[in-house]
Protein backbone atom coordinates (compact mmCIF):
# COMPACT_ATOMS: atom_id res chain seq x y z
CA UNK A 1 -1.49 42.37 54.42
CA UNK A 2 -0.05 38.79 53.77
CA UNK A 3 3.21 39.07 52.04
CA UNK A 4 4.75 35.76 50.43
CA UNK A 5 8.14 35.27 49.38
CA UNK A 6 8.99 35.54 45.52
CA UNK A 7 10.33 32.12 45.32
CA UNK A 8 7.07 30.77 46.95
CA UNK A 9 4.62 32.37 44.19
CA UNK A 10 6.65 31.49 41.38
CA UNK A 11 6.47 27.81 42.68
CA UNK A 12 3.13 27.73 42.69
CA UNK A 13 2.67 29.75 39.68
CA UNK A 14 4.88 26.48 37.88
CA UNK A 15 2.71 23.91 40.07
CA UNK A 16 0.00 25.37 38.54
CA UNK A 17 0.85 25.36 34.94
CA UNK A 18 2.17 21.71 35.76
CA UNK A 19 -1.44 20.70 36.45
CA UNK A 20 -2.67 22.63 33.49
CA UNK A 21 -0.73 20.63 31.08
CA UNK A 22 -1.37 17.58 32.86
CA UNK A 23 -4.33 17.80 32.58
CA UNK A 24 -4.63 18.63 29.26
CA UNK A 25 -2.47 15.64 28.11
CA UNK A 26 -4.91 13.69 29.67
CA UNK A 27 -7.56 15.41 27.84
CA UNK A 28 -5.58 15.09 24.90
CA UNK A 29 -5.19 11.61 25.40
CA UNK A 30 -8.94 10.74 26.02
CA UNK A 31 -9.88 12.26 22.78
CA UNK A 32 -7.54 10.34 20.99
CA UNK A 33 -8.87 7.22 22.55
CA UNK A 34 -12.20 8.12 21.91
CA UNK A 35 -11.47 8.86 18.12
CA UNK A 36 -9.76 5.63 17.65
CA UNK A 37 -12.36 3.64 19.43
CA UNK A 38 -15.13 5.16 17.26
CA UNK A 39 -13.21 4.48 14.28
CA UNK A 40 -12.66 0.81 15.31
CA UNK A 41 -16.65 0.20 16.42
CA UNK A 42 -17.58 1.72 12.68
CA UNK A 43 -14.84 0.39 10.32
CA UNK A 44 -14.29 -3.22 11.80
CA UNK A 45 -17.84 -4.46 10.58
CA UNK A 46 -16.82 -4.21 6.92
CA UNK A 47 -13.18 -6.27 7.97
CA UNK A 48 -13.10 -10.07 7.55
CA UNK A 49 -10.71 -12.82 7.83
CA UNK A 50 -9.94 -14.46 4.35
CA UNK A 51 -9.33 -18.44 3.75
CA UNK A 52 -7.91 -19.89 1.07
CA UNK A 53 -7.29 -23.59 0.03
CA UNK A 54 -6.16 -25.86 -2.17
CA UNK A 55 -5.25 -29.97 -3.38
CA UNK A 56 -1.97 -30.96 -3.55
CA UNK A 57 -0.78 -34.81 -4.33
CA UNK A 58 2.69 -35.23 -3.99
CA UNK A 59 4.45 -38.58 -3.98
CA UNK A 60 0.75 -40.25 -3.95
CA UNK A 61 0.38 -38.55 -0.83
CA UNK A 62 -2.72 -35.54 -0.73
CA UNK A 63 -1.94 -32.25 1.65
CA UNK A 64 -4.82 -29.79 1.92
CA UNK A 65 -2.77 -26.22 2.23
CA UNK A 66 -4.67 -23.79 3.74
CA UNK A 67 -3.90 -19.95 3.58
CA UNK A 68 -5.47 -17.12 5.79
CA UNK A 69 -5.35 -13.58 5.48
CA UNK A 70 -7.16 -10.19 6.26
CA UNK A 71 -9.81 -8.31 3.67
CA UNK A 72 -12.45 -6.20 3.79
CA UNK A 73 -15.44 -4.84 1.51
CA UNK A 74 -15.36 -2.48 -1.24
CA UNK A 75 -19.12 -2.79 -2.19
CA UNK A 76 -22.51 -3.47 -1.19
CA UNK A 77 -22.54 -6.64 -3.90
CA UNK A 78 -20.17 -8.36 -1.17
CA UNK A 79 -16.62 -7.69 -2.94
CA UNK A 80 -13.68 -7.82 -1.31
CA UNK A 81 -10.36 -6.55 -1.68
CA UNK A 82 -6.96 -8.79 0.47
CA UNK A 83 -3.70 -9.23 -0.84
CA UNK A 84 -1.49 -12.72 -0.60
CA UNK A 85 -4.33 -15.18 -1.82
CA UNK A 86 -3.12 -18.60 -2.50
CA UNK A 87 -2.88 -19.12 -5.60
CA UNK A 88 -4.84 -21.28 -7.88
CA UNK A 89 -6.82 -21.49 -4.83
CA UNK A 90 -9.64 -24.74 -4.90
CA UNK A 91 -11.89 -22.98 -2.50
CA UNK A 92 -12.24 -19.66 -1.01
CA UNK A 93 -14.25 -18.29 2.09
CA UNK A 94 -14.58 -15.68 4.26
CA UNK A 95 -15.24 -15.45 7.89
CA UNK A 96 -18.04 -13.04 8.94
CA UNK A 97 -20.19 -12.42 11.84
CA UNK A 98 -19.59 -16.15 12.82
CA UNK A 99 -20.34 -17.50 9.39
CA UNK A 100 -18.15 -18.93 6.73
CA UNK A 101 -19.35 -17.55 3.31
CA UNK A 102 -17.98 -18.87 0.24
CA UNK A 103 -16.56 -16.59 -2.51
CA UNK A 104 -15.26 -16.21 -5.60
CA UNK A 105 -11.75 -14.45 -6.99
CA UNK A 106 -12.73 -12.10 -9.67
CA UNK A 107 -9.66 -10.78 -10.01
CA UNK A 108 -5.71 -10.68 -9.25
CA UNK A 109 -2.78 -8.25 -10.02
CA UNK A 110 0.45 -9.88 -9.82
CA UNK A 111 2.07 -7.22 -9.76
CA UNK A 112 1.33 -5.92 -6.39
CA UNK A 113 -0.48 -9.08 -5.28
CA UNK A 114 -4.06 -7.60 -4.79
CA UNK A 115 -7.05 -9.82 -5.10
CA UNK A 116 -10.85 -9.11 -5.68
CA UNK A 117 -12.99 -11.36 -4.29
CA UNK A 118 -17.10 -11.34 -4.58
CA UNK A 119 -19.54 -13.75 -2.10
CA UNK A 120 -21.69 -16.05 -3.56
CA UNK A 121 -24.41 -15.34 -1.54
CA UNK A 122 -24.44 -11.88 -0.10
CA UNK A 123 -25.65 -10.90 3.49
CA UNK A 124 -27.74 -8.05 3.19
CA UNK A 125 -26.21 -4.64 5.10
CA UNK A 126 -22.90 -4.90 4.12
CA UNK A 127 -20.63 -2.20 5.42
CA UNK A 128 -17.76 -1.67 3.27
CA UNK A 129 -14.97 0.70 2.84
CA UNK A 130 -15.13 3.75 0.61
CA UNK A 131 -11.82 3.44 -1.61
CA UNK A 132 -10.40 6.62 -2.89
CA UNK A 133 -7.62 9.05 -3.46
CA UNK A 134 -8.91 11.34 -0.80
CA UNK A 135 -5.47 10.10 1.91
CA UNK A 136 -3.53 10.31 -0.82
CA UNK A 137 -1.34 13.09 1.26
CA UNK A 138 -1.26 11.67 4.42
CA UNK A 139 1.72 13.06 6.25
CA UNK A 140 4.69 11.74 7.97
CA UNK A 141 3.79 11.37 11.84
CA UNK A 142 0.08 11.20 11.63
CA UNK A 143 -1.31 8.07 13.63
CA UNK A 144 -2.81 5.16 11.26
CA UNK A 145 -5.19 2.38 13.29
CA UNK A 146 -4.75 -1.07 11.51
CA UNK A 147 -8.16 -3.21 11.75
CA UNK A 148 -6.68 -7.07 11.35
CA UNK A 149 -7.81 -10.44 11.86
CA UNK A 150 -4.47 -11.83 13.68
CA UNK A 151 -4.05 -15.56 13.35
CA UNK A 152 -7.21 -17.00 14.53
CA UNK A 153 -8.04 -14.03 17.06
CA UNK A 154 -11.15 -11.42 16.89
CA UNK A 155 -10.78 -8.70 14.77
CA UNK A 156 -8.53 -6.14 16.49
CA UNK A 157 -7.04 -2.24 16.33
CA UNK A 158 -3.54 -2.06 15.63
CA UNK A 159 -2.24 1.30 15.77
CA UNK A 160 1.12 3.37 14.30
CA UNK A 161 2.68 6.11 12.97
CA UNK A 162 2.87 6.92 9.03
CA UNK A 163 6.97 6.67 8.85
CA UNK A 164 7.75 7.88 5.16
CA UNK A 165 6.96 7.00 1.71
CA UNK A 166 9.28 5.04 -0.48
CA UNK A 167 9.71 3.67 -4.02
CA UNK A 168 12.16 0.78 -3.25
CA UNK A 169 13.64 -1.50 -0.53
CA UNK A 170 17.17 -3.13 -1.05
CA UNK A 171 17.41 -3.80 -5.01
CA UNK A 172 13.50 -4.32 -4.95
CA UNK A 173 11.77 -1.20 -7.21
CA UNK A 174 8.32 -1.45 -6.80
CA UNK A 175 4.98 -0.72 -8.86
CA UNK A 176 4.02 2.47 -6.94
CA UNK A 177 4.90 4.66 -3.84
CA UNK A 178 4.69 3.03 -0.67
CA UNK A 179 3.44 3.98 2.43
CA UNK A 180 6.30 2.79 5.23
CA UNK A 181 4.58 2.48 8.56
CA UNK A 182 5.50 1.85 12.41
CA UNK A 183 2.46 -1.45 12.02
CA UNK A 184 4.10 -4.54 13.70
CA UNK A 185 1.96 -7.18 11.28
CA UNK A 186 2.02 -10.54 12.40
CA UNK A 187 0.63 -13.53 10.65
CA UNK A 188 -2.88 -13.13 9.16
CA UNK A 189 -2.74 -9.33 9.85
CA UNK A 190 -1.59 -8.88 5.87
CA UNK A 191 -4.48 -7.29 3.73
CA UNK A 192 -6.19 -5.31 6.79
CA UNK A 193 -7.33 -1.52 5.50
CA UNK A 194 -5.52 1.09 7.34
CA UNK A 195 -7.15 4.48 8.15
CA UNK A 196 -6.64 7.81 9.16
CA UNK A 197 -7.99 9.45 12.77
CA UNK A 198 -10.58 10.96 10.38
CA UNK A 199 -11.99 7.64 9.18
CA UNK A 200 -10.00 8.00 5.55
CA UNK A 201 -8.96 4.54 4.63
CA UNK A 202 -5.23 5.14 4.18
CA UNK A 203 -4.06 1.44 2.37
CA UNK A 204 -3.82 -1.85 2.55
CA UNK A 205 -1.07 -3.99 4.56
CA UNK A 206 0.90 -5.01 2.09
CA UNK A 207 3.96 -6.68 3.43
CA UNK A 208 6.20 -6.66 7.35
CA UNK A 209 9.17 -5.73 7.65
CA UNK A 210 9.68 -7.72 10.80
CA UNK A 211 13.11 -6.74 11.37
CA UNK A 212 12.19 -3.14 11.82
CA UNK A 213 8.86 -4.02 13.42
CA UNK A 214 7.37 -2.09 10.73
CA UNK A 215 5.09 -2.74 7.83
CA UNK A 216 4.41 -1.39 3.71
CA UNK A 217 1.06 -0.43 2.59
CA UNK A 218 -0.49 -0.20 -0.62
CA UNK A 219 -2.19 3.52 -0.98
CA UNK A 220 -5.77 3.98 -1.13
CA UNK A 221 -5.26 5.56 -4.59
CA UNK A 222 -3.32 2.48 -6.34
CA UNK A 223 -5.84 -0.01 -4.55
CA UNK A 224 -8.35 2.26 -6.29
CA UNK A 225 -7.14 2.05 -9.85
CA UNK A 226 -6.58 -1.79 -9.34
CA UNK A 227 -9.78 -2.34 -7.49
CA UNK A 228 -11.74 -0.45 -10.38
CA UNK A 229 -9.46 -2.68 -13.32
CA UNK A 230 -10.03 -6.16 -11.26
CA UNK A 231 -13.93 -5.00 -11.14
CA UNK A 232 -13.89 -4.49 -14.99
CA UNK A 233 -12.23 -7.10 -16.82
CA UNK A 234 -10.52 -9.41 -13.48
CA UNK A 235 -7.19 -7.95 -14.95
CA UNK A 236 -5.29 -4.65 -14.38
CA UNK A 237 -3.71 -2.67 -17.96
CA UNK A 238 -0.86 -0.92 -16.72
CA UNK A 239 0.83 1.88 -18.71
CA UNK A 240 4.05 1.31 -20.66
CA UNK A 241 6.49 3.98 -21.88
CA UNK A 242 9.62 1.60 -22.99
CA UNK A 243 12.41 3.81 -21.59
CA UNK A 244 15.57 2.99 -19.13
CA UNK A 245 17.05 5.52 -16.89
CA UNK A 246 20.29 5.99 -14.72
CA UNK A 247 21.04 8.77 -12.19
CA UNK A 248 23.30 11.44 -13.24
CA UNK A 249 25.16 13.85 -10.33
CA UNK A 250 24.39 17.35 -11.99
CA UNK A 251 26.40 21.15 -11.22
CA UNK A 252 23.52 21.68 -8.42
CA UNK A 253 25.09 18.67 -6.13
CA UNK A 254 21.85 17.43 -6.87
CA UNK A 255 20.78 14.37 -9.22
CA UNK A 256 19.02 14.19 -12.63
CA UNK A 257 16.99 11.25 -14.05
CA UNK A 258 18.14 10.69 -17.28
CA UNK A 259 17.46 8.65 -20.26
CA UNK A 260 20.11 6.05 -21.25
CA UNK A 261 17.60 3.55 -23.75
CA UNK A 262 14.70 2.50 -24.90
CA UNK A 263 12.93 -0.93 -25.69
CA UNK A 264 12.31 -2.07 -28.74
CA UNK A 265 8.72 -2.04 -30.08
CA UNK A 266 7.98 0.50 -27.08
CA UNK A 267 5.93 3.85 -27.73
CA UNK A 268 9.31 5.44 -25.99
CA UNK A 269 11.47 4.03 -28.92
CA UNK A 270 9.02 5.83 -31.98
CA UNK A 271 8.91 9.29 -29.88
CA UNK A 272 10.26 12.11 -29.92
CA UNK A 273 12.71 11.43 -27.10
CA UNK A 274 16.07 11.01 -26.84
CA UNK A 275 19.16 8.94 -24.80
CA UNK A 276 20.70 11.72 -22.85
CA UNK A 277 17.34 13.77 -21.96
CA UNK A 278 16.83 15.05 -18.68
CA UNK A 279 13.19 14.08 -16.89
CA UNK A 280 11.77 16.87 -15.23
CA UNK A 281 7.92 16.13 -15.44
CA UNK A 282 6.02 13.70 -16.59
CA UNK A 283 1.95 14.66 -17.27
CA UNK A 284 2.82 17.47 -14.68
CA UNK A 285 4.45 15.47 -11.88
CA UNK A 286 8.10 15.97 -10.73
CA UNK A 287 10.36 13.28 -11.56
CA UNK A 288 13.30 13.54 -9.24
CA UNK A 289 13.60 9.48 -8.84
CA UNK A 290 13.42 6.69 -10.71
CA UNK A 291 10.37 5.85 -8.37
CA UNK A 292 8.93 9.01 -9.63
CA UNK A 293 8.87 7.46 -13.18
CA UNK A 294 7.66 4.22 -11.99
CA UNK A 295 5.07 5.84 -9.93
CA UNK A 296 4.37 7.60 -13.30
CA UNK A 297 4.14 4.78 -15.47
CA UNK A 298 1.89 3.04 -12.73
CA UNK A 299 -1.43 5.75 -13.01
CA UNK A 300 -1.11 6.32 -16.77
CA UNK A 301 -3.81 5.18 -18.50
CA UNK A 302 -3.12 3.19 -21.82
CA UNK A 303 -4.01 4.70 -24.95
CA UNK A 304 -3.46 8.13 -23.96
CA UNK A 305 -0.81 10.74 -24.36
CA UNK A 306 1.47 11.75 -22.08
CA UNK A 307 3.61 15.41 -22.21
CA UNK A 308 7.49 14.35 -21.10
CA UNK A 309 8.97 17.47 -20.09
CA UNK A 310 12.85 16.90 -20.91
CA UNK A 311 15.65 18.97 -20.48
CA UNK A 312 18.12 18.71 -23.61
CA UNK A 313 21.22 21.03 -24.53
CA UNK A 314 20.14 23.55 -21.43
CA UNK A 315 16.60 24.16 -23.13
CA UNK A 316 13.06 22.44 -22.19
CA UNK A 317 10.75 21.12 -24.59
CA UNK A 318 7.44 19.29 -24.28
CA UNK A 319 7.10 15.87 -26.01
CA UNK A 320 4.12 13.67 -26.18
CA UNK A 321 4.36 10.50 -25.88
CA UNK A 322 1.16 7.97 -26.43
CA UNK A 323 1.04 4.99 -23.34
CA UNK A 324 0.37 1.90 -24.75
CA UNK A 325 -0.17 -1.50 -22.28
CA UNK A 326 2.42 -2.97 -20.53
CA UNK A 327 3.88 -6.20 -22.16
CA UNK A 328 3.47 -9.26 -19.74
CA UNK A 329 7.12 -9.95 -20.25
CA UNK A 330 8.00 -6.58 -19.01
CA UNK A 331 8.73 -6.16 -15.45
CA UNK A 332 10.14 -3.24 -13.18
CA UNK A 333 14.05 -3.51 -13.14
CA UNK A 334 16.46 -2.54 -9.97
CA UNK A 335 17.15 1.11 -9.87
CA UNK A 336 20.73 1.75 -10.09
CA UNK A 337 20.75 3.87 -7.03
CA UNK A 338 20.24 1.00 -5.17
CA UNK A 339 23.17 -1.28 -6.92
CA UNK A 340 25.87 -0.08 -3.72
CA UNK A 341 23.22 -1.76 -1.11
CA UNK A 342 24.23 -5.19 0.48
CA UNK A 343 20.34 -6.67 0.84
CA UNK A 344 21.79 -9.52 2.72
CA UNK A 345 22.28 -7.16 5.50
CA UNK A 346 18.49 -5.41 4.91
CA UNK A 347 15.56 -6.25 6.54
CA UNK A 348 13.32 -9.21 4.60
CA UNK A 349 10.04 -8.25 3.45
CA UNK A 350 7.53 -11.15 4.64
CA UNK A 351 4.36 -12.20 3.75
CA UNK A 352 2.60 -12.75 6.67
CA UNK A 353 -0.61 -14.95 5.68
CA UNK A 354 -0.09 -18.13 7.52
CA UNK A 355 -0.06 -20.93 5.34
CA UNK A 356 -1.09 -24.43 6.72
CA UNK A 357 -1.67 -28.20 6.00
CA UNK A 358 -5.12 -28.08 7.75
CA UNK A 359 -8.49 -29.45 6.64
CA UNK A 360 -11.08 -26.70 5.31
CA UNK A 361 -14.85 -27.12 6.99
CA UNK A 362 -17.20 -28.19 4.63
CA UNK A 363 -20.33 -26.45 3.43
């Protein structure tokens, strides 16, 4: 009987296992290829490259400034959703299966710079992207695959990793929650959908962050409600509650939200709340941020009521409070926990739809 030394089996016991995870990384990795190139083959028929242009005479002198960008569809009618349109645009087309289609903005929401657009002249097929709420927990470290129309390149994959979620950059507050992803967007790659490795469309690329060679995207669920306001009256209604916070370090090392004012004429200033309330929900959802309120504020629906659940002298209560519309003279104010940060030393958000003094083709 053969008799092998100890040191001899247990190397080849390792060698083994060392060929067992090799090859199931590259199993591993084959899938994942397979997955995203599935994805890409089904999603990047419903992705098209937006143009925008528009007159300008200046010193009796014309320019023609052109403006390109990403979109895709959101219905079989031939709308489309992209984000950094030119504004007051003269003429807008799409590029699509080597065609130029003209179109028409039905929509746009300053706010977080989202257009809907609608074809003249539909094709007749259209695959578009199913916009939902169903992502709306996508997790930190789960891959997203960008489909983009870079500069004047073929529609392309461009994947990353889902990175966090955040309500502000620098001194910036903005609408809603973020999604902050690893997406390196270059010029014309800004208004691309994003999905998930399950097909979920994820967002929209909103804005790079080219310092960090990472990117922002607007969540399936606010492009929803915005989509569904543009497609209604070519104007989004956000809700309005008229109150000003600060942060307040409590016994818990922890921090409160708490309410230092209210604007005048708001629903805020004839409720039942009060300056030095404590936020602890707001229709049900945790505010532990300021972004938490302005995340709030963003979904509520006008001309409904709201329960505030407020912590005053140690004891809770439950206030209603009825949203009303946003004023158009009301904007989102810094957060004061971001009044310490130097944003000249921050990364600059860019908006990375090329913008150009070329010549449009005619129709």
């Amino acid at each position: 009987m053969l008799h092998l030394p100890a040191a001899f089996c247990l190397g080849f016991l390792l060698l083994g296992q060392i060929f067992t995870i090799s090859a199931f990384s590259q199993e591993s990795a084959l899938s994942l290829e397979s997955r995203l190139k599935t994805i890409f083959s089904e999603k990047s028929k419903s992705v098209v490259r937006v143009k925008a242009t528009r007159v300008a005479k200046t010193n009796d002198k014309i320019r023609r400034f052109l403006k390109m960008g990403s979109g895709f569809f959101v219905s079989k009618e031939g709308h489309i959703l992209t984000t950094g349109l030119l504004p007051n645009a003269d003429r807008i087309w799409i590029e699509y299966n080597e065609s130029y289609l003209l179109a028409e903005e039905i929509g746009h929401d300053p706010m977080c710079n989202l257009s809907l657009l609608k074809l003249l002249e539909s094709p007749e097929d259209i695959s578009y992207v199913r916009v939902n709420d169903s992502s709306d927990k996508i997790s930190v470290g789960s891959f997203l695959l960008g489909i983009t129309f870079a500069l004047e390149f073929e529609v392309g994959p461009a994947l990353g990793l889902m990175q966090s979620y955040e309500y502000s950059f620098g001194k910036r507050l903005f609408a809603t929650r973020m999604i902050r992803s690893s997406l390196a967007l270059g010029p014309g790659e800004v208004g691309a959908p994003v999905f998930d490795l399950n097909g979920r469309f994820v967002g929209i690329t909103h804005a790079a962050l080219p310092d960090l060679q990472s990117s922002f995207l607007l969540p399936a669920k606010a492009c929803k409600r915005i989509r569904d306001d543009l497609l209604l009256s070519g104007q989004v209604d956000y809700g309005w509650f008229g109150i000003t916070t600060t942060r307040k370090l409590n016994q818990e090392n922890s921090f409160d939200i708490v309410i230092n004012g209210f604007v005048d004429d708001s629903p805020a200033k004839d409720s039942k709340l009060k300056v030095g309330d404590i936020l602890h929900t707001v229709g049900g959802v945790s505010i532990k941020t300021q972004g938490d309120l302005a995340n709030a504020s963003f979904f509520a629906e006008p001309d409904t009521i709201l329960e505030f659940k407020v912590k005053r002298d140690g004891k809770y209560l439950m206030l209603p409070l009825k949203v009303t519309i946003r004023p158009q003279n009301q904007k989102l104010s810094s957060p004061s926990i971001n009044s310490n940060l130097d944003e000249s030393n921050s990364s600059s958000i860019a908006d990375l739809n090329s913008t150009e003094t070329v010549i449009p083709p005619n129709f």
